[in-house]
C-alpha atoms as a PDB file:
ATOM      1  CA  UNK A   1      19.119 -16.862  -2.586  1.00  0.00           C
ATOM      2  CA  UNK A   2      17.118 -16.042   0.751  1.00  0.00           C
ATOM      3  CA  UNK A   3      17.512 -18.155   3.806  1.00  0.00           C
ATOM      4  CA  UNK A   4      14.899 -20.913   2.669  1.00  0.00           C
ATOM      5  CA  UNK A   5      16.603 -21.062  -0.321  1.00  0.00           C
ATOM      6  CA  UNK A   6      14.383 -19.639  -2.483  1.00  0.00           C
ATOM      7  CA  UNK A   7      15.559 -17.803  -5.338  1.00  0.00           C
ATOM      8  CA  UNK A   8      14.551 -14.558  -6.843  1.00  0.00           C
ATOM      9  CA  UNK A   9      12.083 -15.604  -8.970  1.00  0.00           C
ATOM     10  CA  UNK A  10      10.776 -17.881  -6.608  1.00  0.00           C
ATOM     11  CA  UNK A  11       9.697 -14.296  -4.263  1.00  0.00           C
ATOM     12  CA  UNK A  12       8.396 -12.569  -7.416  1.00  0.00           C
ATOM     13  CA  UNK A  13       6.071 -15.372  -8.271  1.00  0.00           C
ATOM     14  CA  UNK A  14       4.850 -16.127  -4.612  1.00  0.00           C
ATOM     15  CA  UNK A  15       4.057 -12.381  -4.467  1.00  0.00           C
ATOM     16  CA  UNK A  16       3.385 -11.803  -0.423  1.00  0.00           C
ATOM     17  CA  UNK A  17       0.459 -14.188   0.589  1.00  0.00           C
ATOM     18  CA  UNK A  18       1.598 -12.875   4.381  1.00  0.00           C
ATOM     19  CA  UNK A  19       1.300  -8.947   3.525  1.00  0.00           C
ATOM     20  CA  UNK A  20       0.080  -7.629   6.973  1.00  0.00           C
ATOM     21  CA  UNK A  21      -1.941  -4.246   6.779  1.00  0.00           C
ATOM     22  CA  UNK A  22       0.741  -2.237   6.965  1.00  0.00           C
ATOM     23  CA  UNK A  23       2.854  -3.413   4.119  1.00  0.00           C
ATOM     24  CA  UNK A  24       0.685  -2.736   1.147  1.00  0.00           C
ATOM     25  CA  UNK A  25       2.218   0.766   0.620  1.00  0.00           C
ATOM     26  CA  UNK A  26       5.253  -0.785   0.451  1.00  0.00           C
ATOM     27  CA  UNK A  27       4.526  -3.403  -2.015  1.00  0.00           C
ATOM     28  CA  UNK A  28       2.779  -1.359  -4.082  1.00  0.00           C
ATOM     29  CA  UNK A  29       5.570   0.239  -6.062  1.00  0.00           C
ATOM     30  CA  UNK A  30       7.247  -3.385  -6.572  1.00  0.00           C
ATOM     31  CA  UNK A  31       3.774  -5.105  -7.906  1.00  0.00           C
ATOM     32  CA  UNK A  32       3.854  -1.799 -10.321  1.00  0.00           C
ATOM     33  CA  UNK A  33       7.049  -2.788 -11.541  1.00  0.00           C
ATOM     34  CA  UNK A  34       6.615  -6.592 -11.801  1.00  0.00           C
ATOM     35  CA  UNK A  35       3.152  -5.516 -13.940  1.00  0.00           C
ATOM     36  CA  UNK A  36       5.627  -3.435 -16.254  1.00  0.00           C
ATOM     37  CA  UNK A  37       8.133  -6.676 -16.593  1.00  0.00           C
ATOM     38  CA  UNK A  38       5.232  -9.053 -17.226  1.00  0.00           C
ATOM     39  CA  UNK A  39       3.311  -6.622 -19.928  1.00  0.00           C
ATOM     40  CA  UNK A  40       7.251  -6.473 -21.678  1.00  0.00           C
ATOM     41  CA  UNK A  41       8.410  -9.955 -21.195  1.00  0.00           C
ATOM     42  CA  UNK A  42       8.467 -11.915 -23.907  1.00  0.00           C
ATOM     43  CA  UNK A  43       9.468 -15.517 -22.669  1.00  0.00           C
ATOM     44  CA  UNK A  44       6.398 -17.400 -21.352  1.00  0.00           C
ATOM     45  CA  UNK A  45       7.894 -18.941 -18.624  1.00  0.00           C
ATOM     46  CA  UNK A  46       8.826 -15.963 -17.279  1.00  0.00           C
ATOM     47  CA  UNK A  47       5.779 -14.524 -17.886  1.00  0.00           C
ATOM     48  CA  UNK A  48       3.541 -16.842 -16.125  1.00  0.00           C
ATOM     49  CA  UNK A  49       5.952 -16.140 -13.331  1.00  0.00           C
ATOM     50  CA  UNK A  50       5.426 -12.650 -13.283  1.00  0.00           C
ATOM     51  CA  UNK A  51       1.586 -13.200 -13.915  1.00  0.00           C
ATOM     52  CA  UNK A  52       1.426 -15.439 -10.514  1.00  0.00           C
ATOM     53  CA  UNK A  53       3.211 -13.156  -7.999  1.00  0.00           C
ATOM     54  CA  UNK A  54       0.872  -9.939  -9.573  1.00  0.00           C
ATOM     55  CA  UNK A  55      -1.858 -12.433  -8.766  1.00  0.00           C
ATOM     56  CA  UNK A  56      -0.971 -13.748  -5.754  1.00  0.00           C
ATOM     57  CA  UNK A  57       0.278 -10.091  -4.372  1.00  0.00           C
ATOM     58  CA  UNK A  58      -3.028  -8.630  -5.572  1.00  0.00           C
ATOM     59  CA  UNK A  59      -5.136 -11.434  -3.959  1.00  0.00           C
ATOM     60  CA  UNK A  60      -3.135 -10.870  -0.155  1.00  0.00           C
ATOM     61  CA  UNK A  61      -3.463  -6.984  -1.032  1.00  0.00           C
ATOM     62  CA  UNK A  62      -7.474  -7.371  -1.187  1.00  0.00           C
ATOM     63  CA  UNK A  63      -8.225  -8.641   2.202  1.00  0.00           C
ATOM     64  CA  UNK A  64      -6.966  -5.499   3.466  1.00  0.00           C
ATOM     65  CA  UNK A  65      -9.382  -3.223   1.362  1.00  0.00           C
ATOM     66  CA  UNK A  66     -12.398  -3.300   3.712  1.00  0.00           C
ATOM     67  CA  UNK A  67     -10.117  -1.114   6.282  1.00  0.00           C
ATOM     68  CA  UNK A  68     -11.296   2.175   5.112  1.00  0.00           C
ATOM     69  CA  UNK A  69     -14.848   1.652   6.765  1.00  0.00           C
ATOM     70  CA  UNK A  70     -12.783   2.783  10.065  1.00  0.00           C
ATOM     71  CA  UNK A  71     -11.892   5.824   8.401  1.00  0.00           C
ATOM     72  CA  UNK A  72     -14.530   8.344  10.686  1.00  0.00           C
ATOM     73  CA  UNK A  73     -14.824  11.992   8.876  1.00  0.00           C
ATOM     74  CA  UNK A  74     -14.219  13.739  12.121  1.00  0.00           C
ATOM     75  CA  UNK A  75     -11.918  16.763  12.547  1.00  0.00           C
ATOM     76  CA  UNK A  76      -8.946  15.504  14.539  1.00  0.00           C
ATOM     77  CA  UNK A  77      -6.353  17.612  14.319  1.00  0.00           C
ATOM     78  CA  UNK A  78      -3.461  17.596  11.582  1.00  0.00           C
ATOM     79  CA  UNK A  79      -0.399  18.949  11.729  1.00  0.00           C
ATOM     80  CA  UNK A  80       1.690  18.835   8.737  1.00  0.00           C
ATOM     81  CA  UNK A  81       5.200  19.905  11.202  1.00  0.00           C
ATOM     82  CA  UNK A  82       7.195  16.890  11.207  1.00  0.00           C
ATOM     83  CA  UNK A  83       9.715  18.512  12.865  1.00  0.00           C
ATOM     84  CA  UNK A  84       7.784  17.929  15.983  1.00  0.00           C
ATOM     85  CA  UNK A  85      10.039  14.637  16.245  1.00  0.00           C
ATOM     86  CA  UNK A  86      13.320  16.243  16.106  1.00  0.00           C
ATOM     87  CA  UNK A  87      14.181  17.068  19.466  1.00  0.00           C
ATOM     88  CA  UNK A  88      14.447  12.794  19.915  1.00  0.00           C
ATOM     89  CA  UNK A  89      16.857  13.250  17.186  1.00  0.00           C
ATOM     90  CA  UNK A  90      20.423  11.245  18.424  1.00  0.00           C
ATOM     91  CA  UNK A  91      22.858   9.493  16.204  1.00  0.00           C
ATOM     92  CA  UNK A  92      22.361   6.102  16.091  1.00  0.00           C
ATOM     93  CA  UNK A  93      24.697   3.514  15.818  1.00  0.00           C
ATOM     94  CA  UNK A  94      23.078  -0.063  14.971  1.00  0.00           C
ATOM     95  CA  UNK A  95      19.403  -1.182  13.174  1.00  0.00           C
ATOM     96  CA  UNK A  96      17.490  -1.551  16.556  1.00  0.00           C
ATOM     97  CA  UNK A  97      18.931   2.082  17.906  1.00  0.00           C
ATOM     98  CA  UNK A  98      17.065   3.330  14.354  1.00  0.00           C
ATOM     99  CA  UNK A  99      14.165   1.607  15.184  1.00  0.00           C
ATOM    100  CA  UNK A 100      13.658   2.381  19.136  1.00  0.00           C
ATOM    101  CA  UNK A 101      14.346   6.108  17.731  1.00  0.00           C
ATOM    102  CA  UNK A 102      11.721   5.897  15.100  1.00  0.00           C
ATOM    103  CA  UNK A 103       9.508   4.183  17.814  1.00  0.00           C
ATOM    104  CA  UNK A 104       9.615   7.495  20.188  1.00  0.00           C
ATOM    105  CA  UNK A 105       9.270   9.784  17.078  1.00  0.00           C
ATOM    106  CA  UNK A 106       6.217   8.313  15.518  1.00  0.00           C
ATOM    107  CA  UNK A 107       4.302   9.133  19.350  1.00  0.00           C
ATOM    108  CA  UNK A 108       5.158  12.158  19.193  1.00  0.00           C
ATOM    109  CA  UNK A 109       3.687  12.528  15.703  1.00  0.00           C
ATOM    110  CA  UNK A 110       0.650  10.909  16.366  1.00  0.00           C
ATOM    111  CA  UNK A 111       0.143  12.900  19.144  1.00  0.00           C
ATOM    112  CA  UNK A 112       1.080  16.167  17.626  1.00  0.00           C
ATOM    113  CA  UNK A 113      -1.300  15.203  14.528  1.00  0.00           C
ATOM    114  CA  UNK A 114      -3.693  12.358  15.431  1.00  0.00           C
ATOM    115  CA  UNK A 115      -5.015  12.931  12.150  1.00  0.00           C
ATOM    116  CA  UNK A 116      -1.850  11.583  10.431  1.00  0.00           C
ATOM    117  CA  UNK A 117      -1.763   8.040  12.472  1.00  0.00           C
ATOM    118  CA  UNK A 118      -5.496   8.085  11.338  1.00  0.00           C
ATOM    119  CA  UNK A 119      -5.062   8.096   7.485  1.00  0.00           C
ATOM    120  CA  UNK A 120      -2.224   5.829   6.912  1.00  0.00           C
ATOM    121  CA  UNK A 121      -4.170   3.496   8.919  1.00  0.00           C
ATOM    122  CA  UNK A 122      -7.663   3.718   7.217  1.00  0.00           C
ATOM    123  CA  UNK A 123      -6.394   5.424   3.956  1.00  0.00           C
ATOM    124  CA  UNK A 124      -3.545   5.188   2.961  1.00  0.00           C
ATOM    125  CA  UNK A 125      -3.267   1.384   3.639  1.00  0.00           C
ATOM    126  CA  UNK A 126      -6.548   0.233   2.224  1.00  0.00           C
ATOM    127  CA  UNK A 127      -6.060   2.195  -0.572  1.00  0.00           C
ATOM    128  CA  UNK A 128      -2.549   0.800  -1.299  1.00  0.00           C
ATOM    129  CA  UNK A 129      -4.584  -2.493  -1.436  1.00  0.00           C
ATOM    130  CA  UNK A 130      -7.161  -1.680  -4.114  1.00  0.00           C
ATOM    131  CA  UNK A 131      -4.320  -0.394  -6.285  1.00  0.00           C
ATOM    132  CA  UNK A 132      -2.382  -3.756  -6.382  1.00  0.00           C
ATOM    133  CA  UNK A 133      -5.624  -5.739  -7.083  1.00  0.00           C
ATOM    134  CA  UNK A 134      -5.376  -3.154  -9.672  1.00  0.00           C
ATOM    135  CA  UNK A 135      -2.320  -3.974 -10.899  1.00  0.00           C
ATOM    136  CA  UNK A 136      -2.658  -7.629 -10.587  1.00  0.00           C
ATOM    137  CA  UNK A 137      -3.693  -8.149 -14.491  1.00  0.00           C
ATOM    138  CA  UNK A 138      -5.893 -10.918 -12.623  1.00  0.00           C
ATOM    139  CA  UNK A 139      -9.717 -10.048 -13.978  1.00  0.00           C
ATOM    140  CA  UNK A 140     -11.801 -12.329 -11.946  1.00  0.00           C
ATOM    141  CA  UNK A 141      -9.755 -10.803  -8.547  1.00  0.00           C
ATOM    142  CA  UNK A 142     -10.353  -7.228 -10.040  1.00  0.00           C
ATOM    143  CA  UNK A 143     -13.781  -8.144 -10.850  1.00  0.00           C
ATOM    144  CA  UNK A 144     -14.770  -9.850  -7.625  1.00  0.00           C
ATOM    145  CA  UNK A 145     -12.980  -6.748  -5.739  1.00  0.00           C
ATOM    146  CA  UNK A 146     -14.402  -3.970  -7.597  1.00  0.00           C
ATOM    147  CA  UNK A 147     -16.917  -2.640  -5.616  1.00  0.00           C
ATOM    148  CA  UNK A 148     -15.079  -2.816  -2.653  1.00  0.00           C
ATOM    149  CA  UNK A 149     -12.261  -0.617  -4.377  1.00  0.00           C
ATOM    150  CA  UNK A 150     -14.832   1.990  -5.496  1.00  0.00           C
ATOM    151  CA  UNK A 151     -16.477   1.820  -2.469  1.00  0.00           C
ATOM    152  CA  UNK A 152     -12.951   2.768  -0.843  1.00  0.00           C
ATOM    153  CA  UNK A 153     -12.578   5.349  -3.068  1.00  0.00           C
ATOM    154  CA  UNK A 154     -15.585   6.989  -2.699  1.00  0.00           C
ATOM    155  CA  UNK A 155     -15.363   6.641   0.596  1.00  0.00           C
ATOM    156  CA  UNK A 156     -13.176   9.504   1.450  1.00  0.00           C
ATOM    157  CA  UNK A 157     -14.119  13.315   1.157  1.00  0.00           C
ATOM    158  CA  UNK A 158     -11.043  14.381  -0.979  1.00  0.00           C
ATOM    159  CA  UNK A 159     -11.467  17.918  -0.465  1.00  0.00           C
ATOM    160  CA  UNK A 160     -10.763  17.355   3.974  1.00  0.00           C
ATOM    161  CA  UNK A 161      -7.494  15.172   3.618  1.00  0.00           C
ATOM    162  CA  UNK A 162      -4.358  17.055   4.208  1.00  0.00           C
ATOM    163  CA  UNK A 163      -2.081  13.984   4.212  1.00  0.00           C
ATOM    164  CA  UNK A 164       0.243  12.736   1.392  1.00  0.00           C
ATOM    165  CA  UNK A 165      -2.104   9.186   2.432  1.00  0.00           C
ATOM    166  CA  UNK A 166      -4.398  10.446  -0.408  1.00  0.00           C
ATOM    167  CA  UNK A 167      -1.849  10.617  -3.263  1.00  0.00           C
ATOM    168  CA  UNK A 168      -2.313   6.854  -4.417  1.00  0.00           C
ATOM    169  CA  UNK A 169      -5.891   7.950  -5.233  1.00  0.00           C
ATOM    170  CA  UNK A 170      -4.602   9.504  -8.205  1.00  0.00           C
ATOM    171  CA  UNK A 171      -3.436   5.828  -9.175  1.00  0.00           C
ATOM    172  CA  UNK A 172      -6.828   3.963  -8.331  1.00  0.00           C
ATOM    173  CA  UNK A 173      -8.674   6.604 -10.654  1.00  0.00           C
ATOM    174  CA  UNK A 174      -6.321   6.270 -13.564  1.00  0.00           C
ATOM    175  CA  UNK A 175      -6.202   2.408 -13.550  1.00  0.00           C
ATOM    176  CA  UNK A 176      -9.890   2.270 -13.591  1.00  0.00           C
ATOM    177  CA  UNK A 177     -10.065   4.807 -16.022  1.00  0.00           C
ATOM    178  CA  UNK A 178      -7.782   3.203 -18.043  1.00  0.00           C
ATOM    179  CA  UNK A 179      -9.407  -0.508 -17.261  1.00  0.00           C
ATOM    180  CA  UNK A 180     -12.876   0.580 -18.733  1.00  0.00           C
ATOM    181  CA  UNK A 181     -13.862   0.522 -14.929  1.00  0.00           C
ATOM    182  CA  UNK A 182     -15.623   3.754 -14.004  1.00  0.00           C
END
């Protein structure tokens, strides 16, 4: 149980009505899984459980679609050497020493490669959110955010990104290919 006493079923049916910007690549990959456990479960109850937290999830995911109109098709440039960060590098020894470290090393980075801060803000984000309304198994929220999701995805000129923030394009395509949705 989590502080608030909620259990674990509790968190999977509440999905994340609070998922700031930045989380939806992170929830993505668990509202994937929770779709595979409710398309295989066989006890309602648990079902409908499932079915409420891909629901809710996908409905907090959606607001966050609309972000990609900041992506700008400018050349900034893009460098793919992460090693740039490693002369921060130091051991650390607690949470918030990993943190304030990962702090001065993402600076760096977007400094080194603006283009990188640029598309996980306005790609790889927004797009993380049209893939869980996706997933969410919930027509009328797929059907009310379709043409924001295409929209999204046609947004971007594939053949300019260098980023791995493009990669969860593959997804969008094959769920509305799959979804009768192209």
């Amino acid at each position: 149980r989590n502080p608030e006493g909620k259990g674990f079923m509790d968190g999977i049916s509440g999905g994340d009505a609070a998922m700031k910007p930045d989380q939806t690549w992170i929830h993505a990959s668990s509202v994937a899984a929770v779709r595979e456990l409710y398309r295989l479960e066989k006890d309602e109850q648990l079902k409908a459980l499932y079915k409420a937290g891909l629901k809710n999830s996908g409905a907090a995911a959606a607001q966050h679609i609309g972000r990609y109109k900041n992506f700008k098709h400018n050349e900034i440039k893009y460098s793919g050497n992460w090693r740039c960060m490693a002369p921060l590098w130091k051991e650390q020894k607690t949470v918030q020493e990993a943190v304030d470290l990962a702090l001065q090393q993402i600076k760096v980075w977007n400094s080194d490669s603006p283009a990188v801060a640029r598309d996980k803000q306005f790609m790889m984000l927004p797009l993380f959110g049209a893939w869980i309304v996706l997933l969410s198994e919930d027509e009328e929220l797929i059907k009310q955010n379709l043409p924001e999701i295409k929209n999204a995805f046609l947004h971007y000129d594939w053949s300019k990104i260098y980023y791995s923030a493009f990669f969860v394009g593959d997804n969008i395509y094959y769920e509305l290919k799959v979804q009768n949705k192209l």
